[in-house]
PDB file of N, CA and C in Angstrom:
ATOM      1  N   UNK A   1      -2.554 -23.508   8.835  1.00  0.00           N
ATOM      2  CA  UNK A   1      -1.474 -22.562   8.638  1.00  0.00           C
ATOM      3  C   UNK A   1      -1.525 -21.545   9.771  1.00  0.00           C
ATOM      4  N   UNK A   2      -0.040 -21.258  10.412  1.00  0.00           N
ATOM      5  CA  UNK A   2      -0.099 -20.487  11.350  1.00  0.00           C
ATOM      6  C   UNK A   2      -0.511 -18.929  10.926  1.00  0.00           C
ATOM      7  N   UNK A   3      -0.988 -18.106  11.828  1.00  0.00           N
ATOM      8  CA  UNK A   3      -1.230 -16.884  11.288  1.00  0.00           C
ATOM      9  C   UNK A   3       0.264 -15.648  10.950  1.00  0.00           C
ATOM     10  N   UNK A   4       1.156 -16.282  11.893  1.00  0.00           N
ATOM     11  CA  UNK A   4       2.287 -15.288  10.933  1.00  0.00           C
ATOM     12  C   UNK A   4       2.838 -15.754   9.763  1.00  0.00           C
ATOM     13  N   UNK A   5       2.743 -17.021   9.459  1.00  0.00           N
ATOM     14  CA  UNK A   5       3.124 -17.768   7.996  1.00  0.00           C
ATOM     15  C   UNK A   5       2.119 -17.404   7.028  1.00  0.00           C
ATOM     16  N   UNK A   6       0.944 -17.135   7.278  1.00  0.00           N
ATOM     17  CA  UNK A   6       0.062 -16.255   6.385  1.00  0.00           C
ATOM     18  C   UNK A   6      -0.132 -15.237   6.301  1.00  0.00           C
ATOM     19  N   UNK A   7       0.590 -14.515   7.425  1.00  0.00           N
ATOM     20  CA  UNK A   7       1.399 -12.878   7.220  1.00  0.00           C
ATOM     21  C   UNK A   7       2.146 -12.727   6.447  1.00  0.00           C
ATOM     22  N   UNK A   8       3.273 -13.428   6.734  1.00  0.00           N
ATOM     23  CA  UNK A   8       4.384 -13.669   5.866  1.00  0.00           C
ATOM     24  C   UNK A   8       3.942 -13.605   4.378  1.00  0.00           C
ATOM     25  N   UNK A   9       3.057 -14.911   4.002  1.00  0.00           N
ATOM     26  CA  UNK A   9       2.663 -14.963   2.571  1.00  0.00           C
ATOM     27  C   UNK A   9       1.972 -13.745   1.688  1.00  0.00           C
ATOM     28  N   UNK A  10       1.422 -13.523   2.897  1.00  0.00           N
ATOM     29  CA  UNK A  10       0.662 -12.208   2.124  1.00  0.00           C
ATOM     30  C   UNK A  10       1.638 -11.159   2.117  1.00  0.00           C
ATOM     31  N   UNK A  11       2.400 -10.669   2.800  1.00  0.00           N
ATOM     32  CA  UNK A  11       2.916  -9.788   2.249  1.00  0.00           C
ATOM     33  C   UNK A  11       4.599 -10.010   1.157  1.00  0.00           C
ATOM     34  N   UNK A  12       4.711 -11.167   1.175  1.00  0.00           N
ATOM     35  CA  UNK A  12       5.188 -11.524   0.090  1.00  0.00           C
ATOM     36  C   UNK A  12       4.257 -11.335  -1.397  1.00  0.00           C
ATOM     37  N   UNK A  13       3.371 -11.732  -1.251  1.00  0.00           N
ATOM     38  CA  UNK A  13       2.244 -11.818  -2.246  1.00  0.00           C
ATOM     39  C   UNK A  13       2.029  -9.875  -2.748  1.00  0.00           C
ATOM     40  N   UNK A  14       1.822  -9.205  -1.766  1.00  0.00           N
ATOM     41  CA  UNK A  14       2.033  -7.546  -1.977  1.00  0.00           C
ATOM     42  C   UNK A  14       3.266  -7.244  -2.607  1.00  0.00           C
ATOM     43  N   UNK A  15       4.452  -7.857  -1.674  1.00  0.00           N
ATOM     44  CA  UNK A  15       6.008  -6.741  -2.694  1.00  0.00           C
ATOM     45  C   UNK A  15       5.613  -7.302  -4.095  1.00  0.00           C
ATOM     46  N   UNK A  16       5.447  -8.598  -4.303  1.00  0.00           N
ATOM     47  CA  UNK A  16       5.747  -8.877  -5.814  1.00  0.00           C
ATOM     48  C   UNK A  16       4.616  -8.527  -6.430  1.00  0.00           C
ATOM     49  N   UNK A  17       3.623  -7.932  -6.321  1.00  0.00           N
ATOM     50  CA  UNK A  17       2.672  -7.388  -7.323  1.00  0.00           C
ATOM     51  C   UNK A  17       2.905  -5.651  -6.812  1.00  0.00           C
ATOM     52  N   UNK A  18       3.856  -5.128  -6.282  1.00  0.00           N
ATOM     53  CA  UNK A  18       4.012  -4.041  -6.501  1.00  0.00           C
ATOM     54  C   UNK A  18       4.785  -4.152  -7.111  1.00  0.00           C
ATOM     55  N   UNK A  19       6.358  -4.999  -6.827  1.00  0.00           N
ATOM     56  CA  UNK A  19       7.337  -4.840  -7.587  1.00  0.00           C
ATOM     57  C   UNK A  19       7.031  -5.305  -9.072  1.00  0.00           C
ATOM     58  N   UNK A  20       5.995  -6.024  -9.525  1.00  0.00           N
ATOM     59  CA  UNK A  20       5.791  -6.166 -11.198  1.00  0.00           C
ATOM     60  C   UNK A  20       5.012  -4.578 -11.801  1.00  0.00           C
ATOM     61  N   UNK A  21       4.199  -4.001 -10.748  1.00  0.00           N
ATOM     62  CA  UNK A  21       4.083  -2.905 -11.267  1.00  0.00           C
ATOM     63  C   UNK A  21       4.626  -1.955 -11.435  1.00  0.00           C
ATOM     64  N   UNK A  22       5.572  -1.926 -10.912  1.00  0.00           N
ATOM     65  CA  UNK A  22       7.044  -1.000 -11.247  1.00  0.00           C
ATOM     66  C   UNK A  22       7.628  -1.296 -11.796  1.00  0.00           C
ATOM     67  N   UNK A  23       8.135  -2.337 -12.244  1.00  0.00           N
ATOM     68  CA  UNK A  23       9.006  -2.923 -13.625  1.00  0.00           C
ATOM     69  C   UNK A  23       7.926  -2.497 -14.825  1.00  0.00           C
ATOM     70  N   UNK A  24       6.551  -2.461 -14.593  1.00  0.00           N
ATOM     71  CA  UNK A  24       5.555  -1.975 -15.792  1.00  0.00           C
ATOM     72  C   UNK A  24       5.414  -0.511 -15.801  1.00  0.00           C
ATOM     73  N   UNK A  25       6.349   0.583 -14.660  1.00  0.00           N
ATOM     74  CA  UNK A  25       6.046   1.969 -14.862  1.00  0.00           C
ATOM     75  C   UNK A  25       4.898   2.423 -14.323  1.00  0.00           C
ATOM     76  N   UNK A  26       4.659   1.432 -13.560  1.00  0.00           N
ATOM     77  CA  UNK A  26       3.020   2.145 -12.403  1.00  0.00           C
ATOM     78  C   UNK A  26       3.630   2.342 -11.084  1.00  0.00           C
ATOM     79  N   UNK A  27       3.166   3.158 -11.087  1.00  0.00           N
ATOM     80  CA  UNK A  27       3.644   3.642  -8.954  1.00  0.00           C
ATOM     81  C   UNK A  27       2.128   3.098  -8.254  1.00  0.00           C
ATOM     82  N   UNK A  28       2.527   1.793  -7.541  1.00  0.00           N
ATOM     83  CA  UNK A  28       1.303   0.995  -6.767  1.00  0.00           C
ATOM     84  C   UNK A  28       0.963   2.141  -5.872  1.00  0.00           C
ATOM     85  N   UNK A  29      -0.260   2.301  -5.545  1.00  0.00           N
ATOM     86  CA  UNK A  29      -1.012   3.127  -4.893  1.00  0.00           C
ATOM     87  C   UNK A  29      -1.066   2.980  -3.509  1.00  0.00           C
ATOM     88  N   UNK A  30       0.123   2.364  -2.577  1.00  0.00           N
ATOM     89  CA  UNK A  30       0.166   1.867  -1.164  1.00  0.00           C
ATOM     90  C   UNK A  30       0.048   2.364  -0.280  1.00  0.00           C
ATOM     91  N   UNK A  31      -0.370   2.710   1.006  1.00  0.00           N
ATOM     92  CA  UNK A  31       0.142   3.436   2.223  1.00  0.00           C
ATOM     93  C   UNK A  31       2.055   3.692   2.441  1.00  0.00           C
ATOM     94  N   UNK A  32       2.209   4.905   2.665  1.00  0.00           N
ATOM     95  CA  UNK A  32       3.760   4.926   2.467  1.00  0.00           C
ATOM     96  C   UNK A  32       3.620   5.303   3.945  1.00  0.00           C
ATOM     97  N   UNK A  33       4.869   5.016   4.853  1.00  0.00           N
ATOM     98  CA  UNK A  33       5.536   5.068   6.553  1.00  0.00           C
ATOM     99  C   UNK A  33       5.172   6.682   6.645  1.00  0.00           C
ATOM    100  N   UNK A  34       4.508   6.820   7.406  1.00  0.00           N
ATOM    101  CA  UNK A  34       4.169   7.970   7.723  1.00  0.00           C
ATOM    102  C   UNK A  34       6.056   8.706   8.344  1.00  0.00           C
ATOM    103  N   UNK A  35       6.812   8.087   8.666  1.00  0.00           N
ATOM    104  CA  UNK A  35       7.984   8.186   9.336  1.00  0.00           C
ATOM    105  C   UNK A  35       8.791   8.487   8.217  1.00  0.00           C
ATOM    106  N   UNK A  36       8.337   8.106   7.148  1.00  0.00           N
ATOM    107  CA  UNK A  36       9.003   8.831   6.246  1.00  0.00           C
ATOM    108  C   UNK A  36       8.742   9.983   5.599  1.00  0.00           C
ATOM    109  N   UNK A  37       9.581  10.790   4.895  1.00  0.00           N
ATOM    110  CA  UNK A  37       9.300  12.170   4.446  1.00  0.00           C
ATOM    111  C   UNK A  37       8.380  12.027   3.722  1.00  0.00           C
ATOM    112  N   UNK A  38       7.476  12.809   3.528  1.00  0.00           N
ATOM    113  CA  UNK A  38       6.834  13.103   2.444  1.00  0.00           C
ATOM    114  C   UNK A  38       4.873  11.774   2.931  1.00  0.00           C
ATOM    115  N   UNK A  39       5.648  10.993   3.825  1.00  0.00           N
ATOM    116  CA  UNK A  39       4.720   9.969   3.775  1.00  0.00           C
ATOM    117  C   UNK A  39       3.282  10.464   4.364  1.00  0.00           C
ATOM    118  N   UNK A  40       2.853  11.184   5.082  1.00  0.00           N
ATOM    119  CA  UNK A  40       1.904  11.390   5.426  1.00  0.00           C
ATOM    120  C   UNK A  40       0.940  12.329   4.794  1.00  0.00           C
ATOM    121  N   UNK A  41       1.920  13.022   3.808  1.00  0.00           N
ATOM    122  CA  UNK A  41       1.035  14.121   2.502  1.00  0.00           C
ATOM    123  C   UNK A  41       0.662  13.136   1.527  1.00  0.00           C
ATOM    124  N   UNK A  42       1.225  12.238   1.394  1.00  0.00           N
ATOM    125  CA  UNK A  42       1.737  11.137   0.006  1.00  0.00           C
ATOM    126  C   UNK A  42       0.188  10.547   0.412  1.00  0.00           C
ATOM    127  N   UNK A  43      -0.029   9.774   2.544  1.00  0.00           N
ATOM    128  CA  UNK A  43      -1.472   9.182   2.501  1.00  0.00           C
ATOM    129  C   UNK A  43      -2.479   9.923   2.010  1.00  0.00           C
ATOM    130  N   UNK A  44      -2.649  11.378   2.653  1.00  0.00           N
ATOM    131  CA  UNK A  44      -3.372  12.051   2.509  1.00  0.00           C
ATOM    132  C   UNK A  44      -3.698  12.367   1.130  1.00  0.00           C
ATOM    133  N   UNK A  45      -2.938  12.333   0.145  1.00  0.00           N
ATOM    134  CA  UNK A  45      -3.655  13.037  -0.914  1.00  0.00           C
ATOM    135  C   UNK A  45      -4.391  10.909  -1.739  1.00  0.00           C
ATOM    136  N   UNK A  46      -4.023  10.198  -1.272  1.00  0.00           N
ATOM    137  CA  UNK A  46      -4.099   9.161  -1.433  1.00  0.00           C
ATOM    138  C   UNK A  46      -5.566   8.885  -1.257  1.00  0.00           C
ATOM    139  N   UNK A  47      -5.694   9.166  -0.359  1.00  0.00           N
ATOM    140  CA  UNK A  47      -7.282   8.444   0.825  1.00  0.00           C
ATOM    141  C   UNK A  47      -8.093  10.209  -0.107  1.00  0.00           C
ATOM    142  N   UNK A  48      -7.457  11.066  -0.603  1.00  0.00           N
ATOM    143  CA  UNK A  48      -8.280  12.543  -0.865  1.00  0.00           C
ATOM    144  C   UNK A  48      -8.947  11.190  -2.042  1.00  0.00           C
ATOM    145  N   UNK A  49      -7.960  11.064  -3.288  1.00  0.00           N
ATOM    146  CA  UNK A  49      -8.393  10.618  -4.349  1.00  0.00           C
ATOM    147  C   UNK A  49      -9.506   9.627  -4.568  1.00  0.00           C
ATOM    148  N   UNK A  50      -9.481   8.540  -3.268  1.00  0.00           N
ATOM    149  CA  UNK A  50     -10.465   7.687  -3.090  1.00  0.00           C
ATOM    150  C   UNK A  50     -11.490   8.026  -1.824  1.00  0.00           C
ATOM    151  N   UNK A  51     -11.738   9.131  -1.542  1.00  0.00           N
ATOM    152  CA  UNK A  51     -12.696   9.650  -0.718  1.00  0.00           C
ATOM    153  C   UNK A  51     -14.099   9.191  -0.648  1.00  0.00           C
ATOM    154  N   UNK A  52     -14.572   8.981  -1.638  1.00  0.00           N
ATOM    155  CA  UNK A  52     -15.710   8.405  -2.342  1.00  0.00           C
ATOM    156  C   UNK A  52     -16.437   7.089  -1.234  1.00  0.00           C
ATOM    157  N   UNK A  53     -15.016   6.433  -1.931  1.00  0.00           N
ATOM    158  CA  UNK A  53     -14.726   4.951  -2.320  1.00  0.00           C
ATOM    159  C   UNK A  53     -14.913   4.549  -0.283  1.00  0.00           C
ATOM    160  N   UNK A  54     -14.317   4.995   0.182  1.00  0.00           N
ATOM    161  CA  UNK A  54     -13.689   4.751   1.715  1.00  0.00           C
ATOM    162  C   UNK A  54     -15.091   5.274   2.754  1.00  0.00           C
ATOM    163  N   UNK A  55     -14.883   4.684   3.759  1.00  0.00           N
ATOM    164  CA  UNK A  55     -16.067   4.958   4.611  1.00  0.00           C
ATOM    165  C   UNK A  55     -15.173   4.850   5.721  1.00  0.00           C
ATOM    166  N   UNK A  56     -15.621   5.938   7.040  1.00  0.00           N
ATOM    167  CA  UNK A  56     -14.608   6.103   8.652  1.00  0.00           C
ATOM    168  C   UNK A  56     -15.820   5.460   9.343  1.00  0.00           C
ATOM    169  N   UNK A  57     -14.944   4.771  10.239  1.00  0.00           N
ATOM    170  CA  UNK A  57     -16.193   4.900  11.675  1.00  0.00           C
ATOM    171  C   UNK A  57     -16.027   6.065  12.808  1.00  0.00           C
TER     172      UNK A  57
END
């Protein structure tokens, strides 16, 4: 399998398990476009919550 056809899949494989968690009333926990409003407070308090969890190089 080529590697953009398994790009492709995978992020097919992402919308639809976000989009089932929104039909269930969960807001998926994703990276949002920093280009968008709000998106770069939205990472930040994101990566705050799992601070722990995450390791930088």
């Amino acid at each position: 399998m080529s590697t953009i056809t398994t790009s492709i899949l995978l992020q097919a494989v992402t919308y639809e398990a976000a989009r089932l968690l929104v039909e269930q009333g969960i807001e998926p926990e994703i990276y949002r476009s920093q280009n968008e409003d709000g998106g770069r407070e939205y990472n930040e308090a994101l990566e705050a919550k799992y601070d722990d969890r995450l390791s930088r190089m």
